[in-house]
Protein backbone atom coordinates (compact mmCIF):
# COMPACT_ATOMS: atom_id res chain seq x y z
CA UNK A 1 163.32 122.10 157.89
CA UNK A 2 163.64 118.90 156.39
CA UNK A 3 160.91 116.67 154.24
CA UNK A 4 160.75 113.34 153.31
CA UNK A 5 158.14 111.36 151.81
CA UNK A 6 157.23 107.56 151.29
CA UNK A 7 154.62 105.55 149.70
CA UNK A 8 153.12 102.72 151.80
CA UNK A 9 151.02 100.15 151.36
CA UNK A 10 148.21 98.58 153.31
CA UNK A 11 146.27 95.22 153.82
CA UNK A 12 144.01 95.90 151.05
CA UNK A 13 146.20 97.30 148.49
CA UNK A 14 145.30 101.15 149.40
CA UNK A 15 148.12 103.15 148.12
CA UNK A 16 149.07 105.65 151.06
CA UNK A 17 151.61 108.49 150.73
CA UNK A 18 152.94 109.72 154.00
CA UNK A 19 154.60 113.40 153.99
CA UNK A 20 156.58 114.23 157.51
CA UNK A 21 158.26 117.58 158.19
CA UNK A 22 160.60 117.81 160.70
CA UNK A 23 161.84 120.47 162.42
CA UNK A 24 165.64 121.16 164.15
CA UNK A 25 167.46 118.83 166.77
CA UNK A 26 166.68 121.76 169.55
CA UNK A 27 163.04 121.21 168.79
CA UNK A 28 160.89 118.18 169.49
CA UNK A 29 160.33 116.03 166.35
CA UNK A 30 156.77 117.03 165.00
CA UNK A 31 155.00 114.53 162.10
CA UNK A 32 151.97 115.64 160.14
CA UNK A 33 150.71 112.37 157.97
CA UNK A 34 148.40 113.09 155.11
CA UNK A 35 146.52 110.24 153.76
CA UNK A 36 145.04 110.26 149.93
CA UNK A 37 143.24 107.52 149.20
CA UNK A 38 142.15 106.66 145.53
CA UNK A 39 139.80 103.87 145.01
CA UNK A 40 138.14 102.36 142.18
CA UNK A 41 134.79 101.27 141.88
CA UNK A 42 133.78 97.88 141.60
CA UNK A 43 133.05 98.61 137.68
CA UNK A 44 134.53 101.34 135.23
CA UNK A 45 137.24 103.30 135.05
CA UNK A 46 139.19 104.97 138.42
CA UNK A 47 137.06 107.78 140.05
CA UNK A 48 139.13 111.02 138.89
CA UNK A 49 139.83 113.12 142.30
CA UNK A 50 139.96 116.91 142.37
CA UNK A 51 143.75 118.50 141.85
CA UNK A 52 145.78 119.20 144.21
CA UNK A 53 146.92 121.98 145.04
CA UNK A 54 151.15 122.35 145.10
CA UNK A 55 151.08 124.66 147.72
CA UNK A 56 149.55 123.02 150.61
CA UNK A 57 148.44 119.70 148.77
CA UNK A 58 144.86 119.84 149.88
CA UNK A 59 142.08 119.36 147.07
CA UNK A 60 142.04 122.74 144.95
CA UNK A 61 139.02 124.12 144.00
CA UNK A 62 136.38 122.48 141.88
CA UNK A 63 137.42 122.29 138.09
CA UNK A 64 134.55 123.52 135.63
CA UNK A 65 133.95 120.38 134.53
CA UNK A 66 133.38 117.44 136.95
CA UNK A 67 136.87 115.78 135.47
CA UNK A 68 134.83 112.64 134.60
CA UNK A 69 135.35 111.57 130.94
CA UNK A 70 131.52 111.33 130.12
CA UNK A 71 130.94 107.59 127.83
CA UNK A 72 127.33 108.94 127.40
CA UNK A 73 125.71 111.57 125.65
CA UNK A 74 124.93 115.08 126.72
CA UNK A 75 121.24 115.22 127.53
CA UNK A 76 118.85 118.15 126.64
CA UNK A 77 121.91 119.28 124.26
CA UNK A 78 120.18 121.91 121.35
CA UNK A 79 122.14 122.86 118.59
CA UNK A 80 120.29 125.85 116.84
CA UNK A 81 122.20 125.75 113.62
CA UNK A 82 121.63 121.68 113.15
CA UNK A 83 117.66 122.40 113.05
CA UNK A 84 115.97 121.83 109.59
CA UNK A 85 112.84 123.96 109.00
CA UNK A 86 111.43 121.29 106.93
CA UNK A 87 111.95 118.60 109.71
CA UNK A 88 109.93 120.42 112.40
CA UNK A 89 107.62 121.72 110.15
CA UNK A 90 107.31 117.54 109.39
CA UNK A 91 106.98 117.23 112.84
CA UNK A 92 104.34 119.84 113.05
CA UNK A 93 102.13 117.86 110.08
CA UNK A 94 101.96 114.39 111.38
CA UNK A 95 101.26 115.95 115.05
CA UNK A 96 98.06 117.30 113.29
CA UNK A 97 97.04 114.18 111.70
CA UNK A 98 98.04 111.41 114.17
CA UNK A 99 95.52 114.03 116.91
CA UNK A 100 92.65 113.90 113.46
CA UNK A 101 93.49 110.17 113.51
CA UNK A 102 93.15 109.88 117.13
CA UNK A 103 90.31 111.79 117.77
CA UNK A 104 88.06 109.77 114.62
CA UNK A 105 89.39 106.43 115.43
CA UNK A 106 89.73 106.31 119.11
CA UNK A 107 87.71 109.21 120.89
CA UNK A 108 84.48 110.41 118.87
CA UNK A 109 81.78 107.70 119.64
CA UNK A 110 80.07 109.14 116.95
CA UNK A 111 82.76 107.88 114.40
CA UNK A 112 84.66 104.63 115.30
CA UNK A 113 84.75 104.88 118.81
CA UNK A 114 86.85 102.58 119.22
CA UNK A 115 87.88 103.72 123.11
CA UNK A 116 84.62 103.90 123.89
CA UNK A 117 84.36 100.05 123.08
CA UNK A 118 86.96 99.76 124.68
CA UNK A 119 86.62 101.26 128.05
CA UNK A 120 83.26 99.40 127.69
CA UNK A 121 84.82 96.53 127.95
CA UNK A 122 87.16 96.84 130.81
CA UNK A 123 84.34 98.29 133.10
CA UNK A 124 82.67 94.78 132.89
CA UNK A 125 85.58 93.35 134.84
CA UNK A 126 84.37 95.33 138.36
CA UNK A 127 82.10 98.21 139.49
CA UNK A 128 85.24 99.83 141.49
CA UNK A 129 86.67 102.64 139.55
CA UNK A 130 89.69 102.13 141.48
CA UNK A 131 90.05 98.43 139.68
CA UNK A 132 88.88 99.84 136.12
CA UNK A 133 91.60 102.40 136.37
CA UNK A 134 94.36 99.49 137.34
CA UNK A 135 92.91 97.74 134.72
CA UNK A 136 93.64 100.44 132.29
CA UNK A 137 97.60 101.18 133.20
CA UNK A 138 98.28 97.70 133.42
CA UNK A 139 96.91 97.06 129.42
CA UNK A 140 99.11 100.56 128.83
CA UNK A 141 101.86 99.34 130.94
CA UNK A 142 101.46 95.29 128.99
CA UNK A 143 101.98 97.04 125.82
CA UNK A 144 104.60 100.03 125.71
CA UNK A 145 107.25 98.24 128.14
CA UNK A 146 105.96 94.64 125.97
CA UNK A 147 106.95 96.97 122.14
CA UNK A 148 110.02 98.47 124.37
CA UNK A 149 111.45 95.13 125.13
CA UNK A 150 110.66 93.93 121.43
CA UNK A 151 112.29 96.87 120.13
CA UNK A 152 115.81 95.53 118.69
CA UNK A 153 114.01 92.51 116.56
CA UNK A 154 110.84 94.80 115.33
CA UNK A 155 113.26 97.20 114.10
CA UNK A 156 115.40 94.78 112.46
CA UNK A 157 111.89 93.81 110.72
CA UNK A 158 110.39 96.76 109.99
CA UNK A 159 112.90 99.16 110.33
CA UNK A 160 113.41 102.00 112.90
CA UNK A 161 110.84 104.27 111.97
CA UNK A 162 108.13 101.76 111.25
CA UNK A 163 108.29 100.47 114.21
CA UNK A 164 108.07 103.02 116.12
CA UNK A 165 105.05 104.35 114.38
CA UNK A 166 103.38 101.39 115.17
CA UNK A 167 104.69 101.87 118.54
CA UNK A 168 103.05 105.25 118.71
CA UNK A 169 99.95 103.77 117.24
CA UNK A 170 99.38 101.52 120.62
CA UNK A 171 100.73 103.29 123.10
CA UNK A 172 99.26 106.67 122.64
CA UNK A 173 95.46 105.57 122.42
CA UNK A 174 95.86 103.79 125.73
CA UNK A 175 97.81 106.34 127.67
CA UNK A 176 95.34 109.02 126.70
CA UNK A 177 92.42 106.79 128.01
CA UNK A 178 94.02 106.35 131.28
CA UNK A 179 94.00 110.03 131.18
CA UNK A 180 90.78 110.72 130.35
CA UNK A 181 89.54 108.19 132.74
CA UNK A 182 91.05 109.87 135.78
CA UNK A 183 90.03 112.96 135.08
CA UNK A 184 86.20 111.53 134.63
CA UNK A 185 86.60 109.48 137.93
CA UNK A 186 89.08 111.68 139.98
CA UNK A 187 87.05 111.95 142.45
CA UNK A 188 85.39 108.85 143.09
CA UNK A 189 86.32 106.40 145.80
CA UNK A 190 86.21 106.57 149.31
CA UNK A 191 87.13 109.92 150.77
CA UNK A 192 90.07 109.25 153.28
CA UNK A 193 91.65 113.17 154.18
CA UNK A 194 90.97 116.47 152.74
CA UNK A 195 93.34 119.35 153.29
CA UNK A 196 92.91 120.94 150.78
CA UNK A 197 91.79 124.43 153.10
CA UNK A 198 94.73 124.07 155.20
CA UNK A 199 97.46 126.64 154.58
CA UNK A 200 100.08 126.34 152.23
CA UNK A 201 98.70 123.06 150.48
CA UNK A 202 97.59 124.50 147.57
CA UNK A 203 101.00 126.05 146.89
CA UNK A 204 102.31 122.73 147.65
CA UNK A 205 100.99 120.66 145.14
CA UNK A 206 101.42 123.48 142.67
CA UNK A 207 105.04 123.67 142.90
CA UNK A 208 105.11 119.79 143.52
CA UNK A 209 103.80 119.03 140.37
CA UNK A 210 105.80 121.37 138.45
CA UNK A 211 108.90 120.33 139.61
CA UNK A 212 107.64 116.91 138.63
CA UNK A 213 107.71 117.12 134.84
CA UNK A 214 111.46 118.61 135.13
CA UNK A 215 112.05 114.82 135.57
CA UNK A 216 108.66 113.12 133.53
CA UNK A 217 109.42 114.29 130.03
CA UNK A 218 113.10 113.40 128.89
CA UNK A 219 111.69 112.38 125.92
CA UNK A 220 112.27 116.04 125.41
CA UNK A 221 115.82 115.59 124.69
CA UNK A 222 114.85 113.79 120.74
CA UNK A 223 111.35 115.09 120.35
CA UNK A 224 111.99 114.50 116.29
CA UNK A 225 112.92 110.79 117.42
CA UNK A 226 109.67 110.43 119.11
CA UNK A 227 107.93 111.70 116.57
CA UNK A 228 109.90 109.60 113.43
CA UNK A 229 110.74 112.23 111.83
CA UNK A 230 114.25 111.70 112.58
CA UNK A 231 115.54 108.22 112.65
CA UNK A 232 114.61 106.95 116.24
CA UNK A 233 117.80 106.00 118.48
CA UNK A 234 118.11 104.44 121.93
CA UNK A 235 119.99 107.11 124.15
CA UNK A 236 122.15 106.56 127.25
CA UNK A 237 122.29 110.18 128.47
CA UNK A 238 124.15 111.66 131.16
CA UNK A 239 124.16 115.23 132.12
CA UNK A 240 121.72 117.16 133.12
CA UNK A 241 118.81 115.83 135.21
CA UNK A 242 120.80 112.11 135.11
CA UNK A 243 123.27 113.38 137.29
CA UNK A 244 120.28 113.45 140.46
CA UNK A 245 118.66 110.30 139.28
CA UNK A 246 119.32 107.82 136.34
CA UNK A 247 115.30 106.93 136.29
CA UNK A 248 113.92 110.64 136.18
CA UNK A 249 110.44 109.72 134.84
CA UNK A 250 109.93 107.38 138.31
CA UNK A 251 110.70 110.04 140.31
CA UNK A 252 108.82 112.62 138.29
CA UNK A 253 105.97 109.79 138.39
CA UNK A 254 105.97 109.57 142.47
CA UNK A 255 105.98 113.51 142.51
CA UNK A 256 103.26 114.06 140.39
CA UNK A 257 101.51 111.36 142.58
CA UNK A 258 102.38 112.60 145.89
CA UNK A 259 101.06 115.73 144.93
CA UNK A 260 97.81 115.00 143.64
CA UNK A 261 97.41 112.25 146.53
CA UNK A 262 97.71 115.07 148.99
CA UNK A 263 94.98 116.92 146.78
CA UNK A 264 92.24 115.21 146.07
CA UNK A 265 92.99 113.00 149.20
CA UNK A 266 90.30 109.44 148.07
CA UNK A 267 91.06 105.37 147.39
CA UNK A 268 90.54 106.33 144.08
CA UNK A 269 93.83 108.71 143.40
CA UNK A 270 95.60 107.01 145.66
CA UNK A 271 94.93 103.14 143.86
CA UNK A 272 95.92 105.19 140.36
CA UNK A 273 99.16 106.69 142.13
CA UNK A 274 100.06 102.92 143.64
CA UNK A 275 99.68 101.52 139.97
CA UNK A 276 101.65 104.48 138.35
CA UNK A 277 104.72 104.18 140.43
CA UNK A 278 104.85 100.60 140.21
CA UNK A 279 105.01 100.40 136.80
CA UNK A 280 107.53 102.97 136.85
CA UNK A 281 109.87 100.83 139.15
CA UNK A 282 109.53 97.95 137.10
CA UNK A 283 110.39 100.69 134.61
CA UNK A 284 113.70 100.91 136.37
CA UNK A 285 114.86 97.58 136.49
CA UNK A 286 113.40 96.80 132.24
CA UNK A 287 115.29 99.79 131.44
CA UNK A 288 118.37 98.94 132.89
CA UNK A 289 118.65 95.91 131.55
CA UNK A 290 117.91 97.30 127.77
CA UNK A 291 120.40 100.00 128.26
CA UNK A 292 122.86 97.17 129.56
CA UNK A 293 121.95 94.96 126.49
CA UNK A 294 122.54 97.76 124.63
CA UNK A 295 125.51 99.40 125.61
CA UNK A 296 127.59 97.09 127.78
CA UNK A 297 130.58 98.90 129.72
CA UNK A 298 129.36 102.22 128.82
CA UNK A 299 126.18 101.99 130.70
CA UNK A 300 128.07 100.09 133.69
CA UNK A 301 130.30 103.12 133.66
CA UNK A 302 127.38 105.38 133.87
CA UNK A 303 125.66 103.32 136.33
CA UNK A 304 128.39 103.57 138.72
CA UNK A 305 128.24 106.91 139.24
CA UNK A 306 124.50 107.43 138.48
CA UNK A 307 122.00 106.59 140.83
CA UNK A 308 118.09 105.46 141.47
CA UNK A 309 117.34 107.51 144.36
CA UNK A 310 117.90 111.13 143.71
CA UNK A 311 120.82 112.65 144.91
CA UNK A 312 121.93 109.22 146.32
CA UNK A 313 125.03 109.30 143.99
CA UNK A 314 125.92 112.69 144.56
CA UNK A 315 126.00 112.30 148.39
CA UNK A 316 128.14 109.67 148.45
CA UNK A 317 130.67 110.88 145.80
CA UNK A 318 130.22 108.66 142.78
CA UNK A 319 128.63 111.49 141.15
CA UNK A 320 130.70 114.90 140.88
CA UNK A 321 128.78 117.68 140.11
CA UNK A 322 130.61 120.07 137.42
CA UNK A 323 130.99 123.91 139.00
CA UNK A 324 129.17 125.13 135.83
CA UNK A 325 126.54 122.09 136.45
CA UNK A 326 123.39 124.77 136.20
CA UNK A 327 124.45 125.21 132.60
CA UNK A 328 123.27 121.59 131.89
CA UNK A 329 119.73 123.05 133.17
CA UNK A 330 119.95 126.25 131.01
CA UNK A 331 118.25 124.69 127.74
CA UNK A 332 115.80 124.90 124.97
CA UNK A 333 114.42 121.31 125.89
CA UNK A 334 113.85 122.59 129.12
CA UNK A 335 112.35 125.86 128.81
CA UNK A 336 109.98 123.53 126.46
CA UNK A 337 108.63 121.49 129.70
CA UNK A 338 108.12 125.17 131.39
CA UNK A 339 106.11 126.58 128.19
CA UNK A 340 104.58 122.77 128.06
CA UNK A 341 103.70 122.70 132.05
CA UNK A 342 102.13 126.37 132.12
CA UNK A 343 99.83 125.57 129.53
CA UNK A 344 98.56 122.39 130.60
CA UNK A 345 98.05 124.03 133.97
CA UNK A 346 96.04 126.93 132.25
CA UNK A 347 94.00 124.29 129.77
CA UNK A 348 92.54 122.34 133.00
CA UNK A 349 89.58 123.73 132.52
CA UNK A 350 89.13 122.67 128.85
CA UNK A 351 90.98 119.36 129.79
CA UNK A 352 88.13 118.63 132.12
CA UNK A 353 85.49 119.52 129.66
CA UNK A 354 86.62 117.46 126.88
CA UNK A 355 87.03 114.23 129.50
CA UNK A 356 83.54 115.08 130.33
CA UNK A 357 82.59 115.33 126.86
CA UNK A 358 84.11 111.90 125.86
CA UNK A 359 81.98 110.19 128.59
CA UNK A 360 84.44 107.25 129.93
């Protein structure tokens, strides 16, 4: 049997490499064309195929890595040995008196009050519980995206951990009063469904919301960072839970609303679930273009084969999965949102309490 091969060449530049095998005069003449087709994206470097194999020169089995040069970093990556007693047990301290801080300055209205004042104030702008609590997320949303975008020149003033101090400072007061709010007012509002008896929905939302804060919390991955106790960084990760969706807080975000939407089932957790995800797609585009800003090609690269939508990337082959991929899931950052989840599951109770307790 004889073989011969050529390389052709299409319209559009498409290398093509035709194989034929032909078999003996007696016989008639039988041609079997293979095609392989390697494109580039638009951006970045050549999608890397699997191997063939030199047997039959189909695509071999998955290597154990996706054979994609990663430009990023690892996410949720844990090295026991580089841990410093002394910096968690940092960590641990300012945790304890950023909550005193919090909880004289901003919560007691016996002491400052200062969120009492300020809930005060926003309640004067409508009766509608549903507008208060837009109200709220928008001033939240105002200032952590406005510090976020302000980020490169504050540091350059202040210095890294400074600013993100004063970062903290803003941000966390408001986001727990948006908290505390919808627990107070979760159900107020118009009642539009309830399903709540109906089979299976319990178990629904249970599992929904868990799921959710798999994708809610990367800030997981430098929880020293986010704390100052190590020198804060902007990241461009890429393993992990970035491999399903480059924007995994949006998609925790519309989770975590779907879920309670289908629960409690009112105009009033459905107006705080519209405002939520909102901000988290605008959340998608001002990220982007930070990330861009900040890391030029690299992030292009990564945004080539990353995607918005969950699995979008994956299903259309930009994105390719490693065989040991589950490993990227196996993580101390990770069992942290399990441990975290659980027990803010169990504390609802006491959660509710305290939001009663506050008053807003």
């Amino acid at each position: 049997m004889a073989t011969t091969a050529k390389v052709v060449s299409n319209r559009k530049g498409v290398l093509r490499r035709t194989t034929a095998w032909q078999t003996t005069p007696h016989h008639q003449h039988k041609l079997e064309s293979r095609t392989e087709t390697r494109r580039r994206p638009r951006c970045g470097r050549p999608i890397i195929a699997p191997p063939l194999s030199a047997s039959n020169g189909r695509a071999g089995p998955a290597p154990s890595t996706s054979g994609t040069r990663l430009v990023a970093e690892d996410s949720a990556a844990f090295d026991l040995a580089g841990q410093s007693l002394r910096s968690w047990t940092q960590f641990i301290a300012l945790l304890a008196v950023v909550s005193a801080g919090l909880y004289g300055i901003w919560i007691d209205p016996n002491l400052a009050g200062l969120g009492t004042s300020f809930v005060s104030s926003v309640e004067t702008l409508s009766d509608s519980h549903e507008v208060v609590m837009l109200a709220i997320l928008v001033a939240f949303g105002v200032a952590h995206s406005g510090m976020a975008a302000l980020r490169p020149q504050g540091e350059r003033l202040v210095g890294a951990r400074a600013y993100r101090v004063a970062f903290a400072l803003i941000s966390l007061p408001l986001a727990l009063t948006a908290v505390t709010y919808f627990i107070n007012h979760r159900y107020s509002g118009a009642a539009l469904f309830d399903v709540r008896s109906v089979p299976g929905v319990h178990g629904a939302v249970w599992w929904l919301s868990f799921a959710s804060f798999f994708f809610l919390y990367p800030s997981t991955f430098n929880i020293l960072e986010v704390a100052a106790v190590d020198e804060p960084k902007v990241h461009l990760w890429e393993t992990g839970v970035m491999r399903v969706t480059r924007h995994p807080q949006m998609v925790g975000q519309v989770m975590w609303s779907l879920a309670h939407c289908l629960w409690m089932g009112n105009s009033f957790a459905i107006a705080t679930s519209a405002g939520l995800c909102a901000y988290h797609a605008f959340g998608c585009w001002h990220g982007d273009r930070r990330l861009e800003e900040k890391f030029g090609s690299d992030f292009v690269e990564v945004k080539n084969r990353t995607s918005v939508l969950p699995f979008a990337a994956i299903l259309d082959g930009r994105q390719v999965l490693p065989r040991d991929y589950w490993k990227e899931w196996v993580r101390v950052p990770y069992l942290g949102v399990v441990l975290f989840t659980l027990g803010a599951y169990a504390c609802h109770p006491a959660m509710q309490t305290a939001a009663h307790w506050v008053g807003w």
